[in-house]
N, C-alpha and C. Protein backbone atom coordinates (compact mmCIF):
# COMPACT_ATOMS: atom_id res chain seq x y z
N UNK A 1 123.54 110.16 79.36
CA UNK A 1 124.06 109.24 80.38
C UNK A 1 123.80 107.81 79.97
N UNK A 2 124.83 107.02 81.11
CA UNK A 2 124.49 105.26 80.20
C UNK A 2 123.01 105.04 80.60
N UNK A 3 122.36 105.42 81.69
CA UNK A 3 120.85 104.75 82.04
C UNK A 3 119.88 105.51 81.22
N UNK A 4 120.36 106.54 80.72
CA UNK A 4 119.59 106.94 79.80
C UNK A 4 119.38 106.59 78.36
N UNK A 5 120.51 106.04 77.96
CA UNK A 5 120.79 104.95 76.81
C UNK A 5 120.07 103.88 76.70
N UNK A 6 120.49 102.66 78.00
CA UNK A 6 120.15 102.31 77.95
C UNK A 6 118.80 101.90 78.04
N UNK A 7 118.13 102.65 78.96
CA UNK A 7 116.23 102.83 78.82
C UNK A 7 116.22 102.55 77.50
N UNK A 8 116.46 103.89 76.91
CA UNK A 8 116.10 103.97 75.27
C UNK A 8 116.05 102.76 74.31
N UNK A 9 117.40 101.96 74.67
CA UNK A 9 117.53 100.81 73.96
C UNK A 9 116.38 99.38 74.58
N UNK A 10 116.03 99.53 76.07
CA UNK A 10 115.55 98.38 76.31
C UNK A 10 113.99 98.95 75.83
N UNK A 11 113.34 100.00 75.72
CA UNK A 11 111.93 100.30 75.54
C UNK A 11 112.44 99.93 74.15
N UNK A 12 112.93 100.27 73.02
CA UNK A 12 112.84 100.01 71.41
C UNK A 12 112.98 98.63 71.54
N UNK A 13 113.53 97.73 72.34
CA UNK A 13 113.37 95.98 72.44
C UNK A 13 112.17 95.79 72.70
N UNK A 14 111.83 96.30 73.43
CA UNK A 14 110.21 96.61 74.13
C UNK A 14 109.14 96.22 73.13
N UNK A 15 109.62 97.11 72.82
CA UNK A 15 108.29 97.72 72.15
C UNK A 15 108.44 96.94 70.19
N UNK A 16 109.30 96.47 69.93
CA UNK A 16 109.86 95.76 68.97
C UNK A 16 109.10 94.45 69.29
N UNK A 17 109.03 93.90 70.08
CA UNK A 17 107.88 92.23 70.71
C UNK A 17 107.04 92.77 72.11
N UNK A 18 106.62 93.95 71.71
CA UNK A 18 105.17 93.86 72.22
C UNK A 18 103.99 92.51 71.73
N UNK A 19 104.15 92.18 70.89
CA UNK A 19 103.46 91.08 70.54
C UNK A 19 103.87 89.83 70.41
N UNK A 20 105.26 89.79 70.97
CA UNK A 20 106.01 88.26 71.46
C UNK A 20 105.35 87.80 72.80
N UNK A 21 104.76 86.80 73.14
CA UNK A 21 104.41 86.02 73.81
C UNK A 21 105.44 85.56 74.95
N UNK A 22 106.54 84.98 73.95
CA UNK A 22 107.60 84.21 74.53
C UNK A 22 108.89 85.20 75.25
N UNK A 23 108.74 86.75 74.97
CA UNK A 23 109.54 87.41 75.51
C UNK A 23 109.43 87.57 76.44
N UNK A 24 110.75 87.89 77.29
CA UNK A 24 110.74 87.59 78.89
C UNK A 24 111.85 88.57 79.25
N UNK A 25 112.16 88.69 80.20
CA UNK A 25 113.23 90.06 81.00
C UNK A 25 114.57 89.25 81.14
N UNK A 26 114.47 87.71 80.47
CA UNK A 26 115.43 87.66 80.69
C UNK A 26 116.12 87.57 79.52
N UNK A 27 115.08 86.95 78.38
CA UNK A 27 115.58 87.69 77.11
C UNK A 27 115.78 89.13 76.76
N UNK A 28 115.09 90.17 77.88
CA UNK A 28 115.73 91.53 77.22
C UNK A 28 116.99 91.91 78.24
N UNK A 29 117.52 91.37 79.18
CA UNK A 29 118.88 91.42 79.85
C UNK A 29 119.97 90.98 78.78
N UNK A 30 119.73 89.68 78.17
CA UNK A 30 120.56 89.22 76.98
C UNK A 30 120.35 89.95 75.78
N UNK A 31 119.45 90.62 75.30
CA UNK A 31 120.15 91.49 74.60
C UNK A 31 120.70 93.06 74.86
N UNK A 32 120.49 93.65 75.48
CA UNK A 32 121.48 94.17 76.68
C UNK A 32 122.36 93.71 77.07
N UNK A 33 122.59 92.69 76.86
CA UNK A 33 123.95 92.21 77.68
C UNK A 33 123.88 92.58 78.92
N UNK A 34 123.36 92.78 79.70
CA UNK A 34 123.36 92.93 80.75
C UNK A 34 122.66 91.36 81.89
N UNK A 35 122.99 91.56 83.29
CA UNK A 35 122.24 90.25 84.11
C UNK A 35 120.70 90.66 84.38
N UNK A 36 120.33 89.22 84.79
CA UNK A 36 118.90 89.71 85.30
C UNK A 36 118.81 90.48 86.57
N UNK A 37 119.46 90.64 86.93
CA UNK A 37 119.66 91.14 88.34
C UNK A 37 120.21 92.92 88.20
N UNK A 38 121.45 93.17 87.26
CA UNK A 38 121.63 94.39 86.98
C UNK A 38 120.32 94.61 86.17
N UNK A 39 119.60 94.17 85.47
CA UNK A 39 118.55 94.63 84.64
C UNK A 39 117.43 95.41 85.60
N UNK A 40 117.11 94.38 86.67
CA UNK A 40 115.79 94.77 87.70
C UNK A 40 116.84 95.75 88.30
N UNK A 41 117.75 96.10 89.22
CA UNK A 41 118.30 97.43 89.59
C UNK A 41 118.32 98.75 88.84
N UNK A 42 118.70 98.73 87.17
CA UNK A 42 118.26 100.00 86.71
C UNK A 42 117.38 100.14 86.44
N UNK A 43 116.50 99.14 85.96
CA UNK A 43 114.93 99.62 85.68
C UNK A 43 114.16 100.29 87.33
N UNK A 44 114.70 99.82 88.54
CA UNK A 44 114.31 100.33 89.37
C UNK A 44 114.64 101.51 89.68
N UNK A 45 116.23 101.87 89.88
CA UNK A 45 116.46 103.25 89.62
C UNK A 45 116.19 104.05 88.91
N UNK A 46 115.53 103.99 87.45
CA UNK A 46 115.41 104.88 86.53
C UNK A 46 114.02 105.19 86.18
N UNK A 47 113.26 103.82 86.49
CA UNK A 47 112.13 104.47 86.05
C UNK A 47 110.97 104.18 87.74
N UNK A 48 111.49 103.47 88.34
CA UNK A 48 110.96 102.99 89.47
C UNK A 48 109.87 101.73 89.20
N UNK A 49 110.01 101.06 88.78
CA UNK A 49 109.02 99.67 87.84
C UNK A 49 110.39 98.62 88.00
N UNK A 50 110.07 97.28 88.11
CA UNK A 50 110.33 96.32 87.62
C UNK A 50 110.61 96.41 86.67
N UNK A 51 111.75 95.11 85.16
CA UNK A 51 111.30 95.38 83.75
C UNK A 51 110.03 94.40 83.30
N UNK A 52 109.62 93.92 84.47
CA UNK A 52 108.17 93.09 84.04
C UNK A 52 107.17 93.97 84.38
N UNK A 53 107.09 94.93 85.37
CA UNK A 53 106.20 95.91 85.36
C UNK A 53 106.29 97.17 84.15
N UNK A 54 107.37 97.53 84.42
CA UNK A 54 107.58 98.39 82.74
C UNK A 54 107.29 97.83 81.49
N UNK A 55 107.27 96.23 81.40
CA UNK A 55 106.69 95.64 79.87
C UNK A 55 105.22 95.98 79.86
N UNK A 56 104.57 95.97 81.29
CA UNK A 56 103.42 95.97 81.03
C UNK A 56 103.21 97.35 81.17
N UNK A 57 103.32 97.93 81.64
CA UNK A 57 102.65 99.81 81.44
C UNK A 57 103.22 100.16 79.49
N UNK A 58 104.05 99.28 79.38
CA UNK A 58 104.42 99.40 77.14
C UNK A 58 102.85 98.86 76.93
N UNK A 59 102.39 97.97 77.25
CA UNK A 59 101.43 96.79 76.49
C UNK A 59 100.48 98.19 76.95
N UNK A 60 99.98 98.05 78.17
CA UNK A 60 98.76 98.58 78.23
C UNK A 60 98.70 99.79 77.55
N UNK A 61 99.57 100.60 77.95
CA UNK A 61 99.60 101.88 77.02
C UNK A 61 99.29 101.95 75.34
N UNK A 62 100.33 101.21 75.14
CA UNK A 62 99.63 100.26 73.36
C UNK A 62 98.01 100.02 72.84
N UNK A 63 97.76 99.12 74.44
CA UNK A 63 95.99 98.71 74.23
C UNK A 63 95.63 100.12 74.15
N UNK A 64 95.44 101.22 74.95
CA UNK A 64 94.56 102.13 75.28
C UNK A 64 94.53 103.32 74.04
N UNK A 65 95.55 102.83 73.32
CA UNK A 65 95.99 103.41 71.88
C UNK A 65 95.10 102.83 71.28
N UNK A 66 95.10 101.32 71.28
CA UNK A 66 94.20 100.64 70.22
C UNK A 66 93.05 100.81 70.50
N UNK A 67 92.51 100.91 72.07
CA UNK A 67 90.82 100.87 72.11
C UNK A 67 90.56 102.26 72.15
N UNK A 68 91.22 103.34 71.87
CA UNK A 68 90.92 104.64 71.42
C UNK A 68 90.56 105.21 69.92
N UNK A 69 91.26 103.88 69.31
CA UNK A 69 90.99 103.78 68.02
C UNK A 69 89.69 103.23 67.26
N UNK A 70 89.24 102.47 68.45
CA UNK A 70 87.94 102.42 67.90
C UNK A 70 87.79 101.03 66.73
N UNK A 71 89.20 100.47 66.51
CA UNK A 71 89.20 99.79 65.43
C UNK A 71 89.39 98.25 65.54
N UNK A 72 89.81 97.87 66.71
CA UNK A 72 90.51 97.07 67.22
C UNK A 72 88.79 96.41 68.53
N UNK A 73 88.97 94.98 68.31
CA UNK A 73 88.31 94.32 69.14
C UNK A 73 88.83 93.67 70.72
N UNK A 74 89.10 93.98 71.84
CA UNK A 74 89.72 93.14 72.73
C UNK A 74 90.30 92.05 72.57
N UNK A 75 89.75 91.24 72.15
CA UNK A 75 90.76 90.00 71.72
C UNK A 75 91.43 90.28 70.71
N UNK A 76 91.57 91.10 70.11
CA UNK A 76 92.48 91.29 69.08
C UNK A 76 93.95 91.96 69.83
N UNK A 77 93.38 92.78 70.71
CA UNK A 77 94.57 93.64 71.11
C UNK A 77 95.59 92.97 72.02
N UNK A 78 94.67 91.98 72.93
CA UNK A 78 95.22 91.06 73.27
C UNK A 78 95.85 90.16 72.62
N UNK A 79 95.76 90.03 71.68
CA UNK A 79 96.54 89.00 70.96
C UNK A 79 97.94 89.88 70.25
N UNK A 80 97.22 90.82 69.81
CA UNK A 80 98.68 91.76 69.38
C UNK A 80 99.56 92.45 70.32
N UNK A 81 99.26 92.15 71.77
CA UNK A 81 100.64 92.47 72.62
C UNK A 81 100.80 91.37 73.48
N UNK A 82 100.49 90.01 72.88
CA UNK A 82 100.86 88.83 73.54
C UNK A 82 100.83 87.99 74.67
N UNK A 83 99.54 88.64 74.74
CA UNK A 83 98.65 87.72 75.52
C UNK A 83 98.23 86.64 75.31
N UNK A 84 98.56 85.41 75.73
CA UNK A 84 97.89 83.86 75.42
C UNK A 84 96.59 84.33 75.15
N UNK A 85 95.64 84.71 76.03
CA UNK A 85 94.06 84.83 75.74
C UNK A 85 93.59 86.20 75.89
N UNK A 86 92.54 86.81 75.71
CA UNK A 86 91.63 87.27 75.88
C UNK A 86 91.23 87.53 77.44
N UNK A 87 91.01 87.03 78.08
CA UNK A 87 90.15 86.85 79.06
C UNK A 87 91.23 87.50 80.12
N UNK A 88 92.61 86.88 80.20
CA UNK A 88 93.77 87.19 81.00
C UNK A 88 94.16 88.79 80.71
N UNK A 89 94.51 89.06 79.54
CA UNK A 89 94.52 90.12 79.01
C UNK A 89 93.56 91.41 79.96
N UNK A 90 92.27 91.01 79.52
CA UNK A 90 91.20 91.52 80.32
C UNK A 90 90.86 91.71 82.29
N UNK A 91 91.97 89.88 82.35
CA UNK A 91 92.04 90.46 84.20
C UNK A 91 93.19 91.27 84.62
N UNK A 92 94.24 91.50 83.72
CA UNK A 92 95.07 92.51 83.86
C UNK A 92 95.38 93.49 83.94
N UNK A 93 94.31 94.09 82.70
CA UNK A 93 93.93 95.51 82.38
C UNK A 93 92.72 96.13 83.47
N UNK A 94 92.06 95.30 83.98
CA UNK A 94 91.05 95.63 84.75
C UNK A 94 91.41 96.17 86.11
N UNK A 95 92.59 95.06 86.80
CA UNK A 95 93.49 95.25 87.90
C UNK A 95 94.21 96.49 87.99
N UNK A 96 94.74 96.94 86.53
CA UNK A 96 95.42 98.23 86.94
C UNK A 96 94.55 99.20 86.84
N UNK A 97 93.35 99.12 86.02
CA UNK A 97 92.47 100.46 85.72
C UNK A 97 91.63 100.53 86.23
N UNK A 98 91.07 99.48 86.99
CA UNK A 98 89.73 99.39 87.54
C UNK A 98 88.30 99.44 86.75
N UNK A 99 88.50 99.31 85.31
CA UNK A 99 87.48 98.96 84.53
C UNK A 99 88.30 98.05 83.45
N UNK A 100 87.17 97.08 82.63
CA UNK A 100 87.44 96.58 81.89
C UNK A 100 87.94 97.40 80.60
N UNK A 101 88.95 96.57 80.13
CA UNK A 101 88.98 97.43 78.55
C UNK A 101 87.85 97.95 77.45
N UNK A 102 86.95 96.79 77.26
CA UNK A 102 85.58 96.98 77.05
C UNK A 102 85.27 98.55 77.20
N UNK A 103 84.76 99.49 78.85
CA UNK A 103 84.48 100.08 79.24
C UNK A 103 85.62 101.65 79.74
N UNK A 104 86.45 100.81 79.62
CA UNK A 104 87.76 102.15 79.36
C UNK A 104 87.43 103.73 79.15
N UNK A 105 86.93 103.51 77.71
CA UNK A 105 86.41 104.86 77.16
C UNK A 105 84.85 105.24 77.23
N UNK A 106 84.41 104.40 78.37
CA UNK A 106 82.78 104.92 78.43
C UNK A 106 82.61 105.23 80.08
N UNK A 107 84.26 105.55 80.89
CA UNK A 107 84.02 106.02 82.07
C UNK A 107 83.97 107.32 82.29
């Protein structure tokens, strides 16, 4: 189906500048071709998220990859899915999980 397409295509944009800073929903409507407005309607129908809430369940999911890995420092991960800082990164991840990233894998 087309919403099934298209998902596919906007998560591989996704997930292509997970570590763009400057990417925004309204740069991934334009490449979709699609409006900002049809954009937030199928992402709501299809997956039930915003596409600013769906960027972020990509990122965090990413982090929890990286701090599973054991290899990766918080500010690093933050920086590789485009987070200005560290610290923000950290009040974000905390908000949805209720622990810090830090502590993630020692609950």
């Amino acid at each position: 189906a087309y919403s099934d397409k298209m998902m596919k295509e906007a998560t591989a944009i996704i997930l292509k500048n997970l570590n763009n800073p400057d990417f925004t929903v309204d740069l991934l409507a334009k490449q979709l071709c699609i409006s900002h407005s049809q954009i937030y309607r199928k992402f709501i129908s299809v997956v039930g998220q915003s596409p600013k809430e769906y960027i972020l369940t990509l990122k965090f999911e990413k982090a929890i990859e990286m701090l599973k890995s054991k290899k990766y420092r918080v500010g690093d991960i933050a920086f590789e899915l485009g987070f200005a800082d560290a610290h923000y990164f950290s009040v974000c991840f905390s908000q949805r999980f209720g622990v810090a990233p830090s502590q993630y894998f020692t609950k």
